[in-house]
C-alpha atoms as a PDB file:
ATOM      1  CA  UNK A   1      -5.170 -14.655   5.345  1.00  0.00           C
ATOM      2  CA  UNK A   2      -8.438 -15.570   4.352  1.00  0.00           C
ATOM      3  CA  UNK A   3      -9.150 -18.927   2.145  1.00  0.00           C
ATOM      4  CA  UNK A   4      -9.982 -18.304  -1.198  1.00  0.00           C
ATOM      5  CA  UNK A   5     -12.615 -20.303  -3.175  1.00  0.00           C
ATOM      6  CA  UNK A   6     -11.599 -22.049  -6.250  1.00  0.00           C
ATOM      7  CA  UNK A   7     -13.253 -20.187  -9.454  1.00  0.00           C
ATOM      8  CA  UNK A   8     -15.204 -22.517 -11.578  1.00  0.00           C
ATOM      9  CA  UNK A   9     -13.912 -22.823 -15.477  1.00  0.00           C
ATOM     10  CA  UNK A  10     -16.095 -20.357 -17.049  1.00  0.00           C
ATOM     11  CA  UNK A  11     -16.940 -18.179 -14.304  1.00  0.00           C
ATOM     12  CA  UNK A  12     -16.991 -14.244 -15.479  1.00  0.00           C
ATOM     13  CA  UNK A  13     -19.904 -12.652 -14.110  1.00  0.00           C
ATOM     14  CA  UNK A  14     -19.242  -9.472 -12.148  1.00  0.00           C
ATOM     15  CA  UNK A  15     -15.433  -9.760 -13.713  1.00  0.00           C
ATOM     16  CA  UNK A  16     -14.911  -6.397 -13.699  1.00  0.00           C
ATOM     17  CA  UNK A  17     -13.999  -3.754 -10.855  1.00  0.00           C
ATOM     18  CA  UNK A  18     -16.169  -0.628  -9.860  1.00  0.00           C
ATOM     19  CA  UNK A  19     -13.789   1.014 -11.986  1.00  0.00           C
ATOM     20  CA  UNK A  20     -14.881  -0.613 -15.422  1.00  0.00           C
ATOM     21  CA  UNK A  21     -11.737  -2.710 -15.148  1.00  0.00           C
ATOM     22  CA  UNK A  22     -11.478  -6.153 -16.091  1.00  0.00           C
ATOM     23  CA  UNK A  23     -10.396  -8.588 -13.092  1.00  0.00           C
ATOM     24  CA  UNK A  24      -8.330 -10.918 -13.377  1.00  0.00           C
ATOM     25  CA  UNK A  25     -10.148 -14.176 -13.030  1.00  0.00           C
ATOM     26  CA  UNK A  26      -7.189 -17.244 -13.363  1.00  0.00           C
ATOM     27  CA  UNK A  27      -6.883 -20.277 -11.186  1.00  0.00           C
ATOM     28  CA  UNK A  28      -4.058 -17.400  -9.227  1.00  0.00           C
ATOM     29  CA  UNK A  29      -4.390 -16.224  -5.912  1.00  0.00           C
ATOM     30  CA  UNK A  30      -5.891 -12.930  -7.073  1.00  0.00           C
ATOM     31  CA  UNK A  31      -8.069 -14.628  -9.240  1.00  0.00           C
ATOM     32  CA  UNK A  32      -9.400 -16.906  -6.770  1.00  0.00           C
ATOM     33  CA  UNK A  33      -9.945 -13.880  -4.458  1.00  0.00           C
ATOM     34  CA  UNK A  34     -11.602 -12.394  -7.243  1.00  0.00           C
ATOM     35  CA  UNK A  35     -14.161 -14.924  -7.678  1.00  0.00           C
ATOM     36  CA  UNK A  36     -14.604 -15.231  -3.706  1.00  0.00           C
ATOM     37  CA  UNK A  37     -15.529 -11.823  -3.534  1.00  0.00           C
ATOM     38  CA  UNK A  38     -18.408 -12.370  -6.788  1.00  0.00           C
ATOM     39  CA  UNK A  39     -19.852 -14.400  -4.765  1.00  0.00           C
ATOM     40  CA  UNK A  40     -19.450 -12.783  -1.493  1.00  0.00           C
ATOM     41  CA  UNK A  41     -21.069  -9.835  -3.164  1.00  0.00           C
ATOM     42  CA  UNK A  42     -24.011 -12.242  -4.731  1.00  0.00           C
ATOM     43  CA  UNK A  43     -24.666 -13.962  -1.601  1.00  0.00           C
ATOM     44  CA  UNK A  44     -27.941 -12.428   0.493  1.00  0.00           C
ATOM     45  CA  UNK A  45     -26.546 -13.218   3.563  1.00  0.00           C
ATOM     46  CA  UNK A  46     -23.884 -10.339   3.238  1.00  0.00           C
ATOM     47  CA  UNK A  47     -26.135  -7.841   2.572  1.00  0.00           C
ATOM     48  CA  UNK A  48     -27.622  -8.434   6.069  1.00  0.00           C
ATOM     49  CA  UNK A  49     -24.343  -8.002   7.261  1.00  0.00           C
ATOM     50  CA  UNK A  50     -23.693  -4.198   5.200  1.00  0.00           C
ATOM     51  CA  UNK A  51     -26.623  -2.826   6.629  1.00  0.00           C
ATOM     52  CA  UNK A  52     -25.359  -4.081  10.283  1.00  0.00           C
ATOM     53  CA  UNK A  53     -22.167  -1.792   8.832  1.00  0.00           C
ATOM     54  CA  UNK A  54     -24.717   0.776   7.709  1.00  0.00           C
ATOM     55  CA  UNK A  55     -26.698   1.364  11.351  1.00  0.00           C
ATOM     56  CA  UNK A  56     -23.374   1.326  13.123  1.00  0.00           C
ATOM     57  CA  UNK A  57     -21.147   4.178  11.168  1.00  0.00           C
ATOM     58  CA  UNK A  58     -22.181   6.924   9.249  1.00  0.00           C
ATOM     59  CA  UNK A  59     -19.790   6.313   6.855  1.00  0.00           C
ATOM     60  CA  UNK A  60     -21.298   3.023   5.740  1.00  0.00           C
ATOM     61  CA  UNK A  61     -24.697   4.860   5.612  1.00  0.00           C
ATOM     62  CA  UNK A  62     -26.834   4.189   2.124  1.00  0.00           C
ATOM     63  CA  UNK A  63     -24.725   0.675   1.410  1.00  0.00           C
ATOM     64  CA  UNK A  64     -27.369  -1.793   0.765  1.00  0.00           C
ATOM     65  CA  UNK A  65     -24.461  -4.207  -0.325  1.00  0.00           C
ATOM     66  CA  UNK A  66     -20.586  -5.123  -0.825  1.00  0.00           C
ATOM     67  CA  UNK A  67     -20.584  -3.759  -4.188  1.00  0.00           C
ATOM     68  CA  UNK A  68     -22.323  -0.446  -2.824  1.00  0.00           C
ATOM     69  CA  UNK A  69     -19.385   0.119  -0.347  1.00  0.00           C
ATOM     70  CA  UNK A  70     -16.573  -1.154  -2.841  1.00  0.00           C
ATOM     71  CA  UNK A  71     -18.010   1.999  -5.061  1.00  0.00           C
ATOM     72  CA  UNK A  72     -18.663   4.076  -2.701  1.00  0.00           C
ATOM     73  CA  UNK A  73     -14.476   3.310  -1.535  1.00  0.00           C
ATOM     74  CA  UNK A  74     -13.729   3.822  -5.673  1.00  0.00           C
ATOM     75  CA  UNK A  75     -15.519   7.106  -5.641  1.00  0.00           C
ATOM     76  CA  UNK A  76     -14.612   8.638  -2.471  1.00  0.00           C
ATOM     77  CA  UNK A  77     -11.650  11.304  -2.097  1.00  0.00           C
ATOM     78  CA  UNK A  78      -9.795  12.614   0.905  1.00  0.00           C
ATOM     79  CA  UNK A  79     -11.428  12.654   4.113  1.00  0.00           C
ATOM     80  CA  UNK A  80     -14.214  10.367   2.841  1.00  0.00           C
ATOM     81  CA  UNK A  81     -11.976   7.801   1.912  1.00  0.00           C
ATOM     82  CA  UNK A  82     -10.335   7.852   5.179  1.00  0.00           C
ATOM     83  CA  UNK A  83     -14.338   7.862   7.072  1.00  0.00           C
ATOM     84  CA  UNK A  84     -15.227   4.668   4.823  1.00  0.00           C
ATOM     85  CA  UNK A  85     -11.600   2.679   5.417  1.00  0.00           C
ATOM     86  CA  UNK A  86     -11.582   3.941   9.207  1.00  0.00           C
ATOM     87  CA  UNK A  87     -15.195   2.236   9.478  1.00  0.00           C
ATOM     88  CA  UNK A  88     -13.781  -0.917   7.767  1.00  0.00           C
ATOM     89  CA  UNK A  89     -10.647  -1.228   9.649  1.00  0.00           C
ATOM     90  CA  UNK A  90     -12.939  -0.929  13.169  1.00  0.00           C
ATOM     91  CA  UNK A  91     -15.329  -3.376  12.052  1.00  0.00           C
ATOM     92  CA  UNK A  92     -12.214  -5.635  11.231  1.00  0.00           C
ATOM     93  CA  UNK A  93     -10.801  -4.986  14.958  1.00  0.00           C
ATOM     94  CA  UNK A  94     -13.591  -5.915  16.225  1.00  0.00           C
ATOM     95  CA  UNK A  95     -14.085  -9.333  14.707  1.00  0.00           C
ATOM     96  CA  UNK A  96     -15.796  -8.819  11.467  1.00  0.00           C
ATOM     97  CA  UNK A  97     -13.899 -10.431   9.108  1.00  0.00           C
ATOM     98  CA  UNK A  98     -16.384  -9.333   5.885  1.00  0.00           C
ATOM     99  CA  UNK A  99     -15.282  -5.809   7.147  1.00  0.00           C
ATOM    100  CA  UNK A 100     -11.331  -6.922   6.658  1.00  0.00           C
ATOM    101  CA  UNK A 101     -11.613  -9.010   2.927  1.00  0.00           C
ATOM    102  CA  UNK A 102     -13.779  -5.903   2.112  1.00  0.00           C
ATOM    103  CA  UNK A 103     -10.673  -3.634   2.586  1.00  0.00           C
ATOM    104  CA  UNK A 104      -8.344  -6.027   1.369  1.00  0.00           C
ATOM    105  CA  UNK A 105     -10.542  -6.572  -2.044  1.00  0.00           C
ATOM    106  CA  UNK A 106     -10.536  -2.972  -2.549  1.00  0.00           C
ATOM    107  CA  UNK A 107      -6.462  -2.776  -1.881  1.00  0.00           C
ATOM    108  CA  UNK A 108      -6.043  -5.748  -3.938  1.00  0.00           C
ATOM    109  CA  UNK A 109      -5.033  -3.952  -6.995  1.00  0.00           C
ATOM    110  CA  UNK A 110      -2.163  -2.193  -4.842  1.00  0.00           C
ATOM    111  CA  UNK A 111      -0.652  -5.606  -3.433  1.00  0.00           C
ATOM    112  CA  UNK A 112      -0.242  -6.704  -7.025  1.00  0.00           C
ATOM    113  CA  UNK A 113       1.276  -3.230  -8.004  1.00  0.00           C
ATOM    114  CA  UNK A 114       3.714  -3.687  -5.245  1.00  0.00           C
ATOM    115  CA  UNK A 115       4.585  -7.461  -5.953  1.00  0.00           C
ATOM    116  CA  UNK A 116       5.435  -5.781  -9.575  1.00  0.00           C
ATOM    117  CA  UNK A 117       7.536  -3.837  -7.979  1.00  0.00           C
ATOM    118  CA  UNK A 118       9.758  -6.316  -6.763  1.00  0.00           C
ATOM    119  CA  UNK A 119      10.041  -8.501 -10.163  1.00  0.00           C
ATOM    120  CA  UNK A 120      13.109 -10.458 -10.569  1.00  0.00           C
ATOM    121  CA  UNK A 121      13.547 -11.127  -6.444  1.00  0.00           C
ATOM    122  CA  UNK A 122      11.094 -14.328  -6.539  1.00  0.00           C
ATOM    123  CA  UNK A 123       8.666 -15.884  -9.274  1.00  0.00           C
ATOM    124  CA  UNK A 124       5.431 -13.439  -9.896  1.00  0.00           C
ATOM    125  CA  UNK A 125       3.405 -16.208  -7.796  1.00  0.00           C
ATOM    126  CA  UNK A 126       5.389 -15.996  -4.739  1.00  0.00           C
ATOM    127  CA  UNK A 127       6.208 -12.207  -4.556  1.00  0.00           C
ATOM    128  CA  UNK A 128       1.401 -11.613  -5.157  1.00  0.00           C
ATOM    129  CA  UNK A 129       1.226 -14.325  -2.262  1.00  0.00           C
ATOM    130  CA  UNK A 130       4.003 -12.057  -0.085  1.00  0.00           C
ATOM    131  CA  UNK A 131       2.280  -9.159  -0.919  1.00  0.00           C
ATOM    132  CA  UNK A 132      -1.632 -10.604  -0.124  1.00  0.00           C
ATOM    133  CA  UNK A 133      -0.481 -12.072   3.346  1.00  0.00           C
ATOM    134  CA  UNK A 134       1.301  -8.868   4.243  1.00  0.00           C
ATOM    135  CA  UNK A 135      -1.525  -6.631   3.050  1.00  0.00           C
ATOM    136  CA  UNK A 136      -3.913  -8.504   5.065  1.00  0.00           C
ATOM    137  CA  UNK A 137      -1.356  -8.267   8.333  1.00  0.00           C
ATOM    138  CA  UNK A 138      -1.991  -4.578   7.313  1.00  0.00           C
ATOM    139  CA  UNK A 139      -5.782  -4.665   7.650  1.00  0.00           C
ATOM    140  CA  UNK A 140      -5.594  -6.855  10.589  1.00  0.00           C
ATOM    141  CA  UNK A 141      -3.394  -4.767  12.507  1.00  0.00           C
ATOM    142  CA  UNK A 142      -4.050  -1.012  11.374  1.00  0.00           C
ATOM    143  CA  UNK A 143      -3.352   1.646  14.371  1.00  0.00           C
ATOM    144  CA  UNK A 144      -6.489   3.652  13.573  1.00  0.00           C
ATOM    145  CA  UNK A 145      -6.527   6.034  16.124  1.00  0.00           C
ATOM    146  CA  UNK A 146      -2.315   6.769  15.670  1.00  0.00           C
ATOM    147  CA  UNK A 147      -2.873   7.137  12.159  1.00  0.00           C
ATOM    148  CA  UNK A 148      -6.523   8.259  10.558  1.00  0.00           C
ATOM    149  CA  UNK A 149      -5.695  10.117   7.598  1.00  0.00           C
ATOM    150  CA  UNK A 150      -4.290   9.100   4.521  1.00  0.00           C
ATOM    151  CA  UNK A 151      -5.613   5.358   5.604  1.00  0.00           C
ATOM    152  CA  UNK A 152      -5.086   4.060   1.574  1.00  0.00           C
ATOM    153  CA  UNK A 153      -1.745   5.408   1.101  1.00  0.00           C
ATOM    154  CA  UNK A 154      -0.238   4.491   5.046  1.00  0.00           C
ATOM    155  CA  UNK A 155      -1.346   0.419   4.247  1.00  0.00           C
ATOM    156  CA  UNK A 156       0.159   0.712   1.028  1.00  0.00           C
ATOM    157  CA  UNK A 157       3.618   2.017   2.299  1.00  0.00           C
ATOM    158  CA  UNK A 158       3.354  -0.291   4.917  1.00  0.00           C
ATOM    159  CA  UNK A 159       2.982  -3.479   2.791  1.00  0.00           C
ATOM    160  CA  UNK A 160       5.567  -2.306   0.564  1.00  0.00           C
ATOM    161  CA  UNK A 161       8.188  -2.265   3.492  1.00  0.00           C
ATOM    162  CA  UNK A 162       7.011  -5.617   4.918  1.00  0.00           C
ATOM    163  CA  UNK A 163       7.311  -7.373   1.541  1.00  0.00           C
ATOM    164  CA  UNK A 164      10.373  -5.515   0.682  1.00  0.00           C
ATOM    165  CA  UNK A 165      11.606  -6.687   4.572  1.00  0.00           C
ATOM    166  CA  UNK A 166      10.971 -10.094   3.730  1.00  0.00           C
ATOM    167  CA  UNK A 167      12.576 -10.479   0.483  1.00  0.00           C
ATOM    168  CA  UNK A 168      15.835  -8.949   1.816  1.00  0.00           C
ATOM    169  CA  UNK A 169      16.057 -10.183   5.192  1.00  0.00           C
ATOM    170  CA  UNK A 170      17.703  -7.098   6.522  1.00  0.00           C
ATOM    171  CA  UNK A 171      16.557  -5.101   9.036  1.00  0.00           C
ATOM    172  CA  UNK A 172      17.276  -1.465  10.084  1.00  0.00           C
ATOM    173  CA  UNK A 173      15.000   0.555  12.257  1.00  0.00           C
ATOM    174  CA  UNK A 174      16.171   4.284  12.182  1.00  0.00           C
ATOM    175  CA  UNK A 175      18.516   6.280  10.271  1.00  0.00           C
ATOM    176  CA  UNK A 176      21.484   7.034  11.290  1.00  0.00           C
ATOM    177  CA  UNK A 177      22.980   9.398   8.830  1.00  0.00           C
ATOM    178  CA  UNK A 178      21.371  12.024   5.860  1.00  0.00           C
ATOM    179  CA  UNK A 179      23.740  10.153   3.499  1.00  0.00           C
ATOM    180  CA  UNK A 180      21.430   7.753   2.058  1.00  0.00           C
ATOM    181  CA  UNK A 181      19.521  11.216   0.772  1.00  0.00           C
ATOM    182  CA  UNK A 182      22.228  11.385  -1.537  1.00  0.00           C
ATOM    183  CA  UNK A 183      20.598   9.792  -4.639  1.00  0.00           C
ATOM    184  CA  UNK A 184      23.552  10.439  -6.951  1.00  0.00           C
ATOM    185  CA  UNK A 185      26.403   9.132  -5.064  1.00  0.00           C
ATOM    186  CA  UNK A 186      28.650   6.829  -6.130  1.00  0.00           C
ATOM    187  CA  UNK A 187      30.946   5.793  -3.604  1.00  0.00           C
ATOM    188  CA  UNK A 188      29.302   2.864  -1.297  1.00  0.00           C
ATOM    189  CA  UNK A 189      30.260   0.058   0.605  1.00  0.00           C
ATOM    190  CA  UNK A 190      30.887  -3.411  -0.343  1.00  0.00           C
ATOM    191  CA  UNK A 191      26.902  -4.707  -1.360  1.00  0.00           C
ATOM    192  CA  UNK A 192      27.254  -7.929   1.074  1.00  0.00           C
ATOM    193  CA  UNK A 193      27.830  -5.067   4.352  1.00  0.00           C
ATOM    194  CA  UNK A 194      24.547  -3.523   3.604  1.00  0.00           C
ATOM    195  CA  UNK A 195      21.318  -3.734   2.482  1.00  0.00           C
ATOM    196  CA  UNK A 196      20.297  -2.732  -1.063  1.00  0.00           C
ATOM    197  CA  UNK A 197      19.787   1.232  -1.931  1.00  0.00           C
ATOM    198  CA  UNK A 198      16.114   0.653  -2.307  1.00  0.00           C
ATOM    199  CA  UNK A 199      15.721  -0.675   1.191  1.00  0.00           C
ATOM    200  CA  UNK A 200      17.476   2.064   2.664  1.00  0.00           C
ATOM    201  CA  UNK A 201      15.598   4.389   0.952  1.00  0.00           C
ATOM    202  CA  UNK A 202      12.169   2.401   1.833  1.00  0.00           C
ATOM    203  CA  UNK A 203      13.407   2.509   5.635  1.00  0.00           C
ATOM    204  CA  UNK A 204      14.135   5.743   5.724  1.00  0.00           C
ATOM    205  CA  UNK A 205      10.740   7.171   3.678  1.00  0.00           C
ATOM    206  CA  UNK A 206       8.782   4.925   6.118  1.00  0.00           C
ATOM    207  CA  UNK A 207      10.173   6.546   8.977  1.00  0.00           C
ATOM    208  CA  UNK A 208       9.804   9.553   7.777  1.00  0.00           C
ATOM    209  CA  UNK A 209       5.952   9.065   7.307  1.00  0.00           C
ATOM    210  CA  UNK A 210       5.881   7.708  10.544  1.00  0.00           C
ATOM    211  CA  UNK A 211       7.123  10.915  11.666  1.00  0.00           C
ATOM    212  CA  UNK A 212       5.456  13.111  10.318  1.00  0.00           C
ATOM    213  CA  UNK A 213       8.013  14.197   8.305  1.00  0.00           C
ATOM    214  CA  UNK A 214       6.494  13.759   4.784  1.00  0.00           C
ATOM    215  CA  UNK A 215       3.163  12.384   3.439  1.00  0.00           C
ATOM    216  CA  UNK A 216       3.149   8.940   2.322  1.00  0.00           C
ATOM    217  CA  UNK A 217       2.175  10.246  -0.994  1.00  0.00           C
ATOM    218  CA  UNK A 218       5.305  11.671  -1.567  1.00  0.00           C
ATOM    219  CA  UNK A 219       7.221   8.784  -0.340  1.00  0.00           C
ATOM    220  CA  UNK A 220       5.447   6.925  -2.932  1.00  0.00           C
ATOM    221  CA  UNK A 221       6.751   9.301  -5.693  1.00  0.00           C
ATOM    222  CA  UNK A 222      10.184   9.436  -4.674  1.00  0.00           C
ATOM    223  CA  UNK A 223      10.181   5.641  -4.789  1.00  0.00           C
ATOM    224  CA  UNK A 224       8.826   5.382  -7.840  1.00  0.00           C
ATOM    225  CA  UNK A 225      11.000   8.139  -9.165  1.00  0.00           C
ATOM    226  CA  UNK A 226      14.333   6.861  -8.285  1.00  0.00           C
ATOM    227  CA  UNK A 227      14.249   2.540  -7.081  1.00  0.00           C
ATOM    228  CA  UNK A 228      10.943   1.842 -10.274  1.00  0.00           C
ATOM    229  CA  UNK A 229       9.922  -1.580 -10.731  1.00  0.00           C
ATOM    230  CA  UNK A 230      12.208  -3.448 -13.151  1.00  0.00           C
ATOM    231  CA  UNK A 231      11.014  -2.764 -16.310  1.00  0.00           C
ATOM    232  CA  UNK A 232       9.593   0.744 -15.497  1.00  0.00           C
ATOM    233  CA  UNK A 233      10.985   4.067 -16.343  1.00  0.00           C
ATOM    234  CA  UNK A 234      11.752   6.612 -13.255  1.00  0.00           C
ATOM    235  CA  UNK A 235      12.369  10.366 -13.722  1.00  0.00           C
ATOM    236  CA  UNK A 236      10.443  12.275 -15.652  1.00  0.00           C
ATOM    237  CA  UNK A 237       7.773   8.594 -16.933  1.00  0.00           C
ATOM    238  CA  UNK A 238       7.253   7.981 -13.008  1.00  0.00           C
ATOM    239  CA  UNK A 239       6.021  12.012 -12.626  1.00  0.00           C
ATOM    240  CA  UNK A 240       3.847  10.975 -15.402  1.00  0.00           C
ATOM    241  CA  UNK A 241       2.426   8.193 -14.027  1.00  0.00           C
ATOM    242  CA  UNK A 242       1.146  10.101 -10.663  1.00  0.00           C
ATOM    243  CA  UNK A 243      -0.220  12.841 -12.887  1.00  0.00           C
ATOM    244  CA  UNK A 244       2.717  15.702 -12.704  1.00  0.00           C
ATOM    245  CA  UNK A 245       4.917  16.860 -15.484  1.00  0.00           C
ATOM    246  CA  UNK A 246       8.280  16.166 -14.549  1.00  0.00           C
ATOM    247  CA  UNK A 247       9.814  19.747 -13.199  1.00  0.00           C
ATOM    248  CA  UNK A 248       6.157  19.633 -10.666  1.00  0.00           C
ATOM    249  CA  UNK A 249       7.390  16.187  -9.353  1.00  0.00           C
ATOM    250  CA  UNK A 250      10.764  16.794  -9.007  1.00  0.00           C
ATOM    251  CA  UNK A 251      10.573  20.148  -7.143  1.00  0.00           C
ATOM    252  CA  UNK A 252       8.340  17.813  -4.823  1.00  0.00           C
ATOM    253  CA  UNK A 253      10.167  15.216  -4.524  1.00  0.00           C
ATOM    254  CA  UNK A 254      13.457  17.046  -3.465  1.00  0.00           C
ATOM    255  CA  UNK A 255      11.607  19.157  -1.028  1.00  0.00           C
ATOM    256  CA  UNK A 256      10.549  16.213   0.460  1.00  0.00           C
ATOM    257  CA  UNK A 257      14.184  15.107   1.072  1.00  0.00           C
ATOM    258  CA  UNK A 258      15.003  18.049   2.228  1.00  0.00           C
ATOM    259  CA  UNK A 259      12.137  18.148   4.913  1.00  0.00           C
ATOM    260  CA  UNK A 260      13.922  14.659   5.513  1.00  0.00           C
ATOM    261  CA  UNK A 261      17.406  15.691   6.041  1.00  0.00           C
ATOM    262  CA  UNK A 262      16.362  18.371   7.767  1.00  0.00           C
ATOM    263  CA  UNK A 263      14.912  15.947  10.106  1.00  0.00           C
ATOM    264  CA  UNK A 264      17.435  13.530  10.479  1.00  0.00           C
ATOM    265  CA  UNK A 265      19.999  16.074  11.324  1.00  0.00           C
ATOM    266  CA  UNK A 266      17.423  17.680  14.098  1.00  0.00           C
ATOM    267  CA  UNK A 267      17.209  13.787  15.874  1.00  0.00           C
ATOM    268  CA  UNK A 268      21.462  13.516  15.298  1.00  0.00           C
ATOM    269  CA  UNK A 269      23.642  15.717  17.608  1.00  0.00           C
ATOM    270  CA  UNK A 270      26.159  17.233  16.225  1.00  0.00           C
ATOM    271  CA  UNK A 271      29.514  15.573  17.116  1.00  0.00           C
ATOM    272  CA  UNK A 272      31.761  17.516  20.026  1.00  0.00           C
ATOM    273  CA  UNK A 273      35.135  19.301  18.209  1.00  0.00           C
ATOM    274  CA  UNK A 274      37.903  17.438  18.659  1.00  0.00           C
END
């Protein structure tokens, strides 16, 4: 993970995202990342280093600087997301490591969503530091040519399940039954035999989007519809938040699990009659 530099008292310039958001600029590990990318974005030396990025990949073309290509990241959309984060994420392979803390910087926001979403498992320092070091495992090791669409949404899932994996310290690789589908049971075994419902639920959406199955998009929404971050609403205030009324998002959501189910029960035989 890279080595953040220690914001001065005082220092605000540039404290605000592409966005018009206001960063957050404490002596925390996102603020001191914060403040290390000000000044990466100030110093002259980068923007040798963009236009290097520029020749190389279309994508990157007409990026004089690191704040060109974190707003050109902010005001992309589909496929040119995916051409700007691909370019990144090659760069990155290949030894740049401006190219990585650029992608990181412009996920950053995500890895602190995600440590929210895990409130009340560890202190809010720990679970941003879990999240940052996983997200930039992420970056580091990104399968771009397995996996070059939906580049923003597949690191986000991914960090999710590897903080998520180390807060629980349970592991389970496939599923083995449709049952965890079953959001309204009731009936479960003992809590110390298995791992929590939200894990299960994680492993099995990730899987899924590993697949094929379903789009990490709408693994995201069924998460946040039915395991929300302490102190969020699911249901109908989740839809909400990802822009759908309520009946939209849950006639998504369920056919979703159904393309899930449907799925599991394909990779399961069907047990011989007695």
């Amino acid at each position: 993970m890279p080595t953040a530099i220690t914001t001065r008292p005082g220092d605000t310039a540039h404290d605000t995202t592409c966005t018009g958001a206001r960063r957050r600029s404490d002596a925390s590990l996102v603020g001191q990342l914060n403040g290390e990318w000000v000044r990466l974005c100030d110093d002259p030396a980068t923007e040798v280093v963009v236009e290097r990025w520029a020749d190389r990949y279309e994508a990157l073309a007409g990026n004089a600087c690191l704040s060109d290509v974190e707003r050109a990241v902010v005001a992309a959309t589909g496929e040119r997301t995916d051409e700007i984060l691909l370019a990144l994420l090659r760069l990155a392979r290949d030894g740049d490591g401006l190219a990585g803390r650029t992608v990181l910087q412009v996920m950053l926001g995500k890895a602190v969503r995600i440590a929210m979403t895990r409130a009340g498992r560890d202190s809010r320092t720990s679970l941003e530091h879990t999240a940052v070091a996983a997200l930039w495992t992420i970056i580091a090791t990104y399968p771009v040519e397995r996996r070059p669409a939906k580049v923003a949404a597949n690191i986000a899932m991914e960090t999710l399940r590897a903080v998520t994996t180390e807060l629980t310290h349970h592991h389970t690789e496939t599923p083995t039954s449709p049952d965890v589908l079953d959001i309204s049971a009731t009936a479960a075994p003992a809590a110390q035999e298995r791992p929590p419902a939200d894990f299960e639920l994680l492993n099995l959406l990730t899987w899924a989007v590993d697949q094929g199955t379903i789009t990490a998009a709408d693994a995201t929404l069924i998460l946040d519809i039915y395991t929300p971050a302490p102190g969020c609403d699911g249901g109908p205030a989740a839809a909400q938040r990802h822009g759908l009324s309520w009946a939209a998002a849950r006639q998504r959501a369920s056919r979703a699990l159904r393309k899930v189910a449907r799925r599991i029960h394909d990779d399961v035989p069907l047990p011989l009659a007695a």
